[in-house]
C-alpha atoms as a PDB file:
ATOM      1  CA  UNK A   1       3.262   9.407 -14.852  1.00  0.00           C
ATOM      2  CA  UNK A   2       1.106  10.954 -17.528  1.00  0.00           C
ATOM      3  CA  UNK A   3      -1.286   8.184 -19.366  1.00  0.00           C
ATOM      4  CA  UNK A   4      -4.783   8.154 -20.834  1.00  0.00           C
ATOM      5  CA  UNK A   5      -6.285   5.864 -17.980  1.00  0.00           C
ATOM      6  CA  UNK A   6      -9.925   7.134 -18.635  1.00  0.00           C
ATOM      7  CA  UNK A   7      -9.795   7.185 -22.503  1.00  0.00           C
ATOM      8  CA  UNK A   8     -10.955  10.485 -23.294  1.00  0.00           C
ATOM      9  CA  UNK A   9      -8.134  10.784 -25.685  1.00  0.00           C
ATOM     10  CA  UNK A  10      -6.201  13.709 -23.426  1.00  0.00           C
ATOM     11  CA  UNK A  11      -3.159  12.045 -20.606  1.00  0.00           C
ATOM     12  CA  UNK A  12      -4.374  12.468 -17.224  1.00  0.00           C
ATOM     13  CA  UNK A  13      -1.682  12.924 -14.701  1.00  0.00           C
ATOM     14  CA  UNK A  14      -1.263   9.684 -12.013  1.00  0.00           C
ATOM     15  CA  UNK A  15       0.219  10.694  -8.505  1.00  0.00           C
ATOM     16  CA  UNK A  16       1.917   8.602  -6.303  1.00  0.00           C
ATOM     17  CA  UNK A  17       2.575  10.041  -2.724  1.00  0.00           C
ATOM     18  CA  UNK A  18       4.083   9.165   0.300  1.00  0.00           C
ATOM     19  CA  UNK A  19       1.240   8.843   2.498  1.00  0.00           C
ATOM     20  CA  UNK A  20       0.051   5.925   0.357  1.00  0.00           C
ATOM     21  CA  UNK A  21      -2.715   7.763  -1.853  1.00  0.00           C
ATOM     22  CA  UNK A  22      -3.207   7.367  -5.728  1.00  0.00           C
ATOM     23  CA  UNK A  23      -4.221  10.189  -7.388  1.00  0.00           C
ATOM     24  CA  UNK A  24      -5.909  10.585 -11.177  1.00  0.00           C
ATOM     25  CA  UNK A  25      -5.331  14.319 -12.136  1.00  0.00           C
ATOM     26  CA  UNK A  26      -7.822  15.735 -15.275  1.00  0.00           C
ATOM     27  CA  UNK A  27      -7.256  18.578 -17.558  1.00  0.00           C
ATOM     28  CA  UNK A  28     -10.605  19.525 -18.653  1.00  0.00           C
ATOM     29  CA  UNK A  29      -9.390  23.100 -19.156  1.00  0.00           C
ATOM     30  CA  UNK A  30      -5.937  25.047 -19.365  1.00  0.00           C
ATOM     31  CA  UNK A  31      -7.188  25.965 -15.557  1.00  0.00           C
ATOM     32  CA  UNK A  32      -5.637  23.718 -12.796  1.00  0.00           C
ATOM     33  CA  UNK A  33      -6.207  19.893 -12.859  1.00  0.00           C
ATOM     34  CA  UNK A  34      -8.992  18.583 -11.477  1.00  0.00           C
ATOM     35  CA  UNK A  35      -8.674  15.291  -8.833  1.00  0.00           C
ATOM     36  CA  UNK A  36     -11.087  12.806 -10.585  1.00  0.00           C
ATOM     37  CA  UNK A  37      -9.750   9.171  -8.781  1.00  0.00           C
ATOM     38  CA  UNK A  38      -8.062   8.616  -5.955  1.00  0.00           C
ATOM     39  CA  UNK A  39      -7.705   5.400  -3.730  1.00  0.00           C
ATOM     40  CA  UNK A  40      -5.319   4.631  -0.631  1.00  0.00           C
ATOM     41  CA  UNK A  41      -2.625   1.930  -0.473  1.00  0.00           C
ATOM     42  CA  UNK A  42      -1.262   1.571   3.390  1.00  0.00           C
ATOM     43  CA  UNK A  43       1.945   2.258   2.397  1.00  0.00           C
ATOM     44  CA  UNK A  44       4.394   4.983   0.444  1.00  0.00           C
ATOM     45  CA  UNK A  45       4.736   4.656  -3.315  1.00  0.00           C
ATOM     46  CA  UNK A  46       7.412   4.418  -4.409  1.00  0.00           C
ATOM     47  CA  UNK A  47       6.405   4.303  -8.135  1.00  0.00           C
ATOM     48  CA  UNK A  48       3.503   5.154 -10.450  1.00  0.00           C
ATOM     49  CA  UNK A  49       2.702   3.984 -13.849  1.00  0.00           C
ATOM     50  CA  UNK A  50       0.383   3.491 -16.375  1.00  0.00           C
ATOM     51  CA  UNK A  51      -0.298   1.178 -19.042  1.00  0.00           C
ATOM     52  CA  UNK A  52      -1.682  -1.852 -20.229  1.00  0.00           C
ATOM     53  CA  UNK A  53      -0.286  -5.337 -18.531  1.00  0.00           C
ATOM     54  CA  UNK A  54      -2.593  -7.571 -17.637  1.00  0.00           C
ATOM     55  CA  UNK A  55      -5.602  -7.771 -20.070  1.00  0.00           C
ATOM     56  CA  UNK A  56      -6.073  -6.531 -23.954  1.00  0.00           C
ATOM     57  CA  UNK A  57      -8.390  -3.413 -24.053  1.00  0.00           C
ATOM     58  CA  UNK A  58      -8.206  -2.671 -20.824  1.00  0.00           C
ATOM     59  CA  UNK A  59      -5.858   0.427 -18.954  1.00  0.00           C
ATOM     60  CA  UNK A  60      -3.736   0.114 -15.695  1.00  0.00           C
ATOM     61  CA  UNK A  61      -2.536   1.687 -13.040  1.00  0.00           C
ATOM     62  CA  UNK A  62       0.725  -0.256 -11.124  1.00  0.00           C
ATOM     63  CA  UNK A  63       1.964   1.389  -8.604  1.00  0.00           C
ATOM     64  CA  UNK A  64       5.224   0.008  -6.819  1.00  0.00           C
ATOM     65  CA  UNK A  65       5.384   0.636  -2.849  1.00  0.00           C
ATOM     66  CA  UNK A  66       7.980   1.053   0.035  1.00  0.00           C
ATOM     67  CA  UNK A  67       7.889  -2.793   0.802  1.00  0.00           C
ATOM     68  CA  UNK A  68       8.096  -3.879  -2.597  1.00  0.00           C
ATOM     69  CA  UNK A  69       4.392  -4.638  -3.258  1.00  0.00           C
ATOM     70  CA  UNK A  70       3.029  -4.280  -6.820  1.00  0.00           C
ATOM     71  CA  UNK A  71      -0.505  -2.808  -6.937  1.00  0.00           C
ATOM     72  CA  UNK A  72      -2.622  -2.706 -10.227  1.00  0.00           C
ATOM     73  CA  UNK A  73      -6.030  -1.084 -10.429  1.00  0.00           C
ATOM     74  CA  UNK A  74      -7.887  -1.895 -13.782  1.00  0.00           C
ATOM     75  CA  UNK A  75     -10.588  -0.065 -15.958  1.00  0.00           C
ATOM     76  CA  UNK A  76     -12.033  -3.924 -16.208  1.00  0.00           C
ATOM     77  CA  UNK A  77     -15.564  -4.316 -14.930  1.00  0.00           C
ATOM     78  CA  UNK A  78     -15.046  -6.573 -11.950  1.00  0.00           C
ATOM     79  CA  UNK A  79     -19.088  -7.506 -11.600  1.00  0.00           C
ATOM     80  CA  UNK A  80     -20.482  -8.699 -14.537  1.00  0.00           C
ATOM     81  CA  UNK A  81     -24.659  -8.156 -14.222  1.00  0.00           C
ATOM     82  CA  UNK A  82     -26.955 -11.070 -15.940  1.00  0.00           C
ATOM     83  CA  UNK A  83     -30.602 -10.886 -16.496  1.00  0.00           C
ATOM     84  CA  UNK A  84     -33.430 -11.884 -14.296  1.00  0.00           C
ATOM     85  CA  UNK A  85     -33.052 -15.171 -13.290  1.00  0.00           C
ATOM     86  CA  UNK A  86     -29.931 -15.917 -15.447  1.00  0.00           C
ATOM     87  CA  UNK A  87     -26.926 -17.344 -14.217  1.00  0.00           C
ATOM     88  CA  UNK A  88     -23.937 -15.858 -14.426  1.00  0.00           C
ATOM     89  CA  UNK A  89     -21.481 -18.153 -15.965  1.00  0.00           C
ATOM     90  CA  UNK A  90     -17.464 -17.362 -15.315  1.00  0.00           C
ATOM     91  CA  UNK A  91     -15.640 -18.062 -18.670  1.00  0.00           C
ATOM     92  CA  UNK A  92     -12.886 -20.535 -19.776  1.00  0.00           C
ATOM     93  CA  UNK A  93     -10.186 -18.179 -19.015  1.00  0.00           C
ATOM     94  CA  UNK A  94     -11.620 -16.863 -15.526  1.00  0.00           C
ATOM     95  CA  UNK A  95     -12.266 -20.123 -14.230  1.00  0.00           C
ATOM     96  CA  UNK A  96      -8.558 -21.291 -14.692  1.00  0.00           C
ATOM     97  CA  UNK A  97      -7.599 -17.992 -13.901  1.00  0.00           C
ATOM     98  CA  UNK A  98      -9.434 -18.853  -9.965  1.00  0.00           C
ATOM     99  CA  UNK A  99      -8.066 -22.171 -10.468  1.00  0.00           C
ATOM    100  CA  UNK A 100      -4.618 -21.636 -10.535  1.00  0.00           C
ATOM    101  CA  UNK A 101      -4.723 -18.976  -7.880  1.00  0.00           C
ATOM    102  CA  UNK A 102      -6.366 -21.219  -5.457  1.00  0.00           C
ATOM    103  CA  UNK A 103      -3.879 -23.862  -5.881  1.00  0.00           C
ATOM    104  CA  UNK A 104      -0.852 -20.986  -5.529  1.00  0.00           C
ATOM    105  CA  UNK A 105      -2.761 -20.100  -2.608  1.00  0.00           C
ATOM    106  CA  UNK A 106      -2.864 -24.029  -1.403  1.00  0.00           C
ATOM    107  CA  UNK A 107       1.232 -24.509  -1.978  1.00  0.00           C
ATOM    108  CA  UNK A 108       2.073 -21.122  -0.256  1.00  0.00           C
ATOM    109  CA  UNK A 109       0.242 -21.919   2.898  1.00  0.00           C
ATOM    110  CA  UNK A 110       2.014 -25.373   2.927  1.00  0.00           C
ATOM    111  CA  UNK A 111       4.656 -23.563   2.311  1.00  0.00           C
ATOM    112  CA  UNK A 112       4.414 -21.341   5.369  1.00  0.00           C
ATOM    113  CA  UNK A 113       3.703 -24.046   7.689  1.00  0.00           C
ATOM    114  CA  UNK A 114       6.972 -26.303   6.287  1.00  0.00           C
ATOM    115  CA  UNK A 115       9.191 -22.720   7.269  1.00  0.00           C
ATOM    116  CA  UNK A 116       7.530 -22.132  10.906  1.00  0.00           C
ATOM    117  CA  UNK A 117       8.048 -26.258  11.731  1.00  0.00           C
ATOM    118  CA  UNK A 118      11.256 -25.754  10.989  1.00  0.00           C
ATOM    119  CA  UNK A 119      11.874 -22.608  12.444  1.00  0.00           C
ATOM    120  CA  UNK A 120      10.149 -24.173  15.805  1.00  0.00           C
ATOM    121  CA  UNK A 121      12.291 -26.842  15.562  1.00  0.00           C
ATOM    122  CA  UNK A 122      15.536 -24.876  15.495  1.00  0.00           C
ATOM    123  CA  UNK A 123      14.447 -22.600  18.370  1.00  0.00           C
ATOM    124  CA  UNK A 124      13.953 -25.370  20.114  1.00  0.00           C
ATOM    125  CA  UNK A 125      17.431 -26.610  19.983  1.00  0.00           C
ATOM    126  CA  UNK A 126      20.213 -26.639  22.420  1.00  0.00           C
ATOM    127  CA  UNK A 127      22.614 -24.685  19.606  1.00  0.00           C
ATOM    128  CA  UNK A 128      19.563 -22.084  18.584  1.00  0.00           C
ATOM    129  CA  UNK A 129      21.358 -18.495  18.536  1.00  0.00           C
ATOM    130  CA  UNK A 130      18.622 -15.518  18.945  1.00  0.00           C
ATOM    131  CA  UNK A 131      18.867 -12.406  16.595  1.00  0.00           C
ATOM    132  CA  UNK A 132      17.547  -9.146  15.822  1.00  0.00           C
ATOM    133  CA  UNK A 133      16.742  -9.270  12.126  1.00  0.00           C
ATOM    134  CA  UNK A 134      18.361  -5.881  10.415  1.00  0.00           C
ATOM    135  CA  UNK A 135      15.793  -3.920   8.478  1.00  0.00           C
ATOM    136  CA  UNK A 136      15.782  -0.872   6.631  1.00  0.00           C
ATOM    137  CA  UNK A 137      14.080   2.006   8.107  1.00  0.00           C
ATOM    138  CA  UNK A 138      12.130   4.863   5.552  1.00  0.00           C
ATOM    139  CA  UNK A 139      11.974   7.914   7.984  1.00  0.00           C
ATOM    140  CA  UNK A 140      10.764  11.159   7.102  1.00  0.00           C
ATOM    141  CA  UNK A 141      10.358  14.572   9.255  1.00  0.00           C
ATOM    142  CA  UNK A 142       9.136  17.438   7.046  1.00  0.00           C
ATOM    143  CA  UNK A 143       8.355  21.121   8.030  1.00  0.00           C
ATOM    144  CA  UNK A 144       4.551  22.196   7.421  1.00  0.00           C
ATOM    145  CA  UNK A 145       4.111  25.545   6.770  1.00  0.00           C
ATOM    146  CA  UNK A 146       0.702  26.141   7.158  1.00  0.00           C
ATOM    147  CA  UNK A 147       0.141  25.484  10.694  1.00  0.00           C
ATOM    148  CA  UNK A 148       4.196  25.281  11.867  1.00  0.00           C
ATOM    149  CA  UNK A 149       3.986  21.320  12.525  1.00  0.00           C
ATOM    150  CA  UNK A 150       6.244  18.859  11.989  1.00  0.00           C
ATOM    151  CA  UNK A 151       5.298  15.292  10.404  1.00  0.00           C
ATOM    152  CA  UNK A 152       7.090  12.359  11.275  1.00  0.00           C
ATOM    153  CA  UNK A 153       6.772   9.403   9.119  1.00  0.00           C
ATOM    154  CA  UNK A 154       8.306   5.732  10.171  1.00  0.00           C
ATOM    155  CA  UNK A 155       8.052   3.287   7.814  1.00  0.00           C
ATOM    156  CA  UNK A 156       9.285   0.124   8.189  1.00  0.00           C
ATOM    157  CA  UNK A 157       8.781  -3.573   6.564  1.00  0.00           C
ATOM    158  CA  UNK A 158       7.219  -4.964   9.897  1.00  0.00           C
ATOM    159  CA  UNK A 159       4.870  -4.313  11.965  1.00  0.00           C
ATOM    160  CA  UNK A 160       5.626  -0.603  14.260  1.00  0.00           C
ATOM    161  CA  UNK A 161       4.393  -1.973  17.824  1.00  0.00           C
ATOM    162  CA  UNK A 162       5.715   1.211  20.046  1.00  0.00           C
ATOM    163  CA  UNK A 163       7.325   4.371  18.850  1.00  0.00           C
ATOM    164  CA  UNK A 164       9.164   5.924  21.744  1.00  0.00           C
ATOM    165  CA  UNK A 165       9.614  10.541  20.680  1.00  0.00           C
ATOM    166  CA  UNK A 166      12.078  11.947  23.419  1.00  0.00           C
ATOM    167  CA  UNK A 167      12.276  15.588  23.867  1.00  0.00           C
ATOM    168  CA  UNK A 168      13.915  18.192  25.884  1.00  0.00           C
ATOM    169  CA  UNK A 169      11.645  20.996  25.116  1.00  0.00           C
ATOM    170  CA  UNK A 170       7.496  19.793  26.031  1.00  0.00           C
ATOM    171  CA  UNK A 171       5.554  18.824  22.738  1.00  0.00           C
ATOM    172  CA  UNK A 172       2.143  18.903  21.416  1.00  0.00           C
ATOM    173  CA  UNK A 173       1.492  15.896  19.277  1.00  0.00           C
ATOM    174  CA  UNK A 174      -1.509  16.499  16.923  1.00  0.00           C
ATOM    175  CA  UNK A 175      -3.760  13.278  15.872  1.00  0.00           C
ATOM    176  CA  UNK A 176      -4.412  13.361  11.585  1.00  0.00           C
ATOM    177  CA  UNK A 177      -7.062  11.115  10.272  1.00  0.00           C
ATOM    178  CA  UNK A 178      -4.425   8.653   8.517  1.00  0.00           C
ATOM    179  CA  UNK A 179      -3.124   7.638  11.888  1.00  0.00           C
ATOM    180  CA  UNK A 180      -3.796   4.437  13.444  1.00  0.00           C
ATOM    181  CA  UNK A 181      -1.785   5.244  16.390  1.00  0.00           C
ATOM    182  CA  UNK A 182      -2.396   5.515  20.302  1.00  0.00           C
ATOM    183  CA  UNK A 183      -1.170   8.370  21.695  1.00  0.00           C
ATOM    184  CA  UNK A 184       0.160   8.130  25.448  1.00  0.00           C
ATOM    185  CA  UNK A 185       2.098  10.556  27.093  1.00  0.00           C
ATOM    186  CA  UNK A 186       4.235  10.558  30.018  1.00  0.00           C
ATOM    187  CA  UNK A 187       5.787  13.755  31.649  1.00  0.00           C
ATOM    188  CA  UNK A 188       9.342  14.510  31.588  1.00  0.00           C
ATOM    189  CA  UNK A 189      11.660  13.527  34.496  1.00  0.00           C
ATOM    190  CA  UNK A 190      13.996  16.517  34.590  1.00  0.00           C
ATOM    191  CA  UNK A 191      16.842  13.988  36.363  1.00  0.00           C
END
């Protein structure tokens, strides 16, 4: 998307990317932009805009990801600095803001235990039936030129515990700094 998110009265460019990173792109000059923000989301986006949603006055960034989340990042201060020895008081709004949160917060967890009694409960019987829940997988394996590597990207709307990469030709898998993986190899058993 293209939006004035800093308010220096020219669009900066906002870039959404699949390895989960926001992006803020400047055009001081008619050079090449210039990266000015960027922040990292643990998952793909899927879409970027900007805008003003949640507060008058101030700008937004949502961004929409693989899973379905909806983040926002804000130009609104979030600390608000009082003087020596002064209190800071939370206004009308904010405190019913917390309020309400806290007691969303309250029903959802109540909420959560209600679904995993029941869901105990129903294991538990003699007419329980076991599944595999279906999900959808976003998979990605892209050519990189630079260095003749391959990327492979799983995403999926659980938790990855074990990714098993069978080969008939040996492999050299490369660690990248967004990676939280364990790499453990085992050599090939030509039977």
């Amino acid at each position: 998307d293209s939006f004035d998110i800093l308010g220096d009265g020219v669009k900066e460019l906002l870039v959404g990317r699949d390895d989960g990173m926001i992006e803020i792109y400047n055009f001081e000059s008619a050079d090449d932009p210039v990266l000015r923000h960027d922040y990292a989301l643990s998952e793909s986006i899927a879409s970027i805009q900007g805008g003003c949603v949640g507060k008058d006055g101030y700008d937004e960034i949502l961004a929409a990801t693989y899973s379905g989340w909806l983040t926002g990042l804000t130009t609104e201060p979030v600390h608000r600095e009082g003087g020596s020895g002064e209190e800071l008081k939370l206004s009308q709004e904010m405190q019913s803001k917390i309020s309400s949160l806290r007691s969303e917060l309250e029903q959802l967890q109540i909420k959560v235990l209600q679904e995993r009694e029941k869901y105990q409960q129903s294991s538990q019987s003699s007419t329980a039936v076991s599944s595999v829940p279906a999900f959808s997988v976003n998979d990605k394996f892209t050519l990189n030129k630079e260095d003749a590597s391959y990327s492979l990207i799983l995403e999926v709307q659980t938790a990855i515990d074990n990714v098993l990469v069978q080969s008939d030709v040996p492999l050299d898998l490369l660690d990248v700094d967004k990676n939280s993986a364990v790499v453990s190899f085992s050599s090939c058993d030509s039977e």
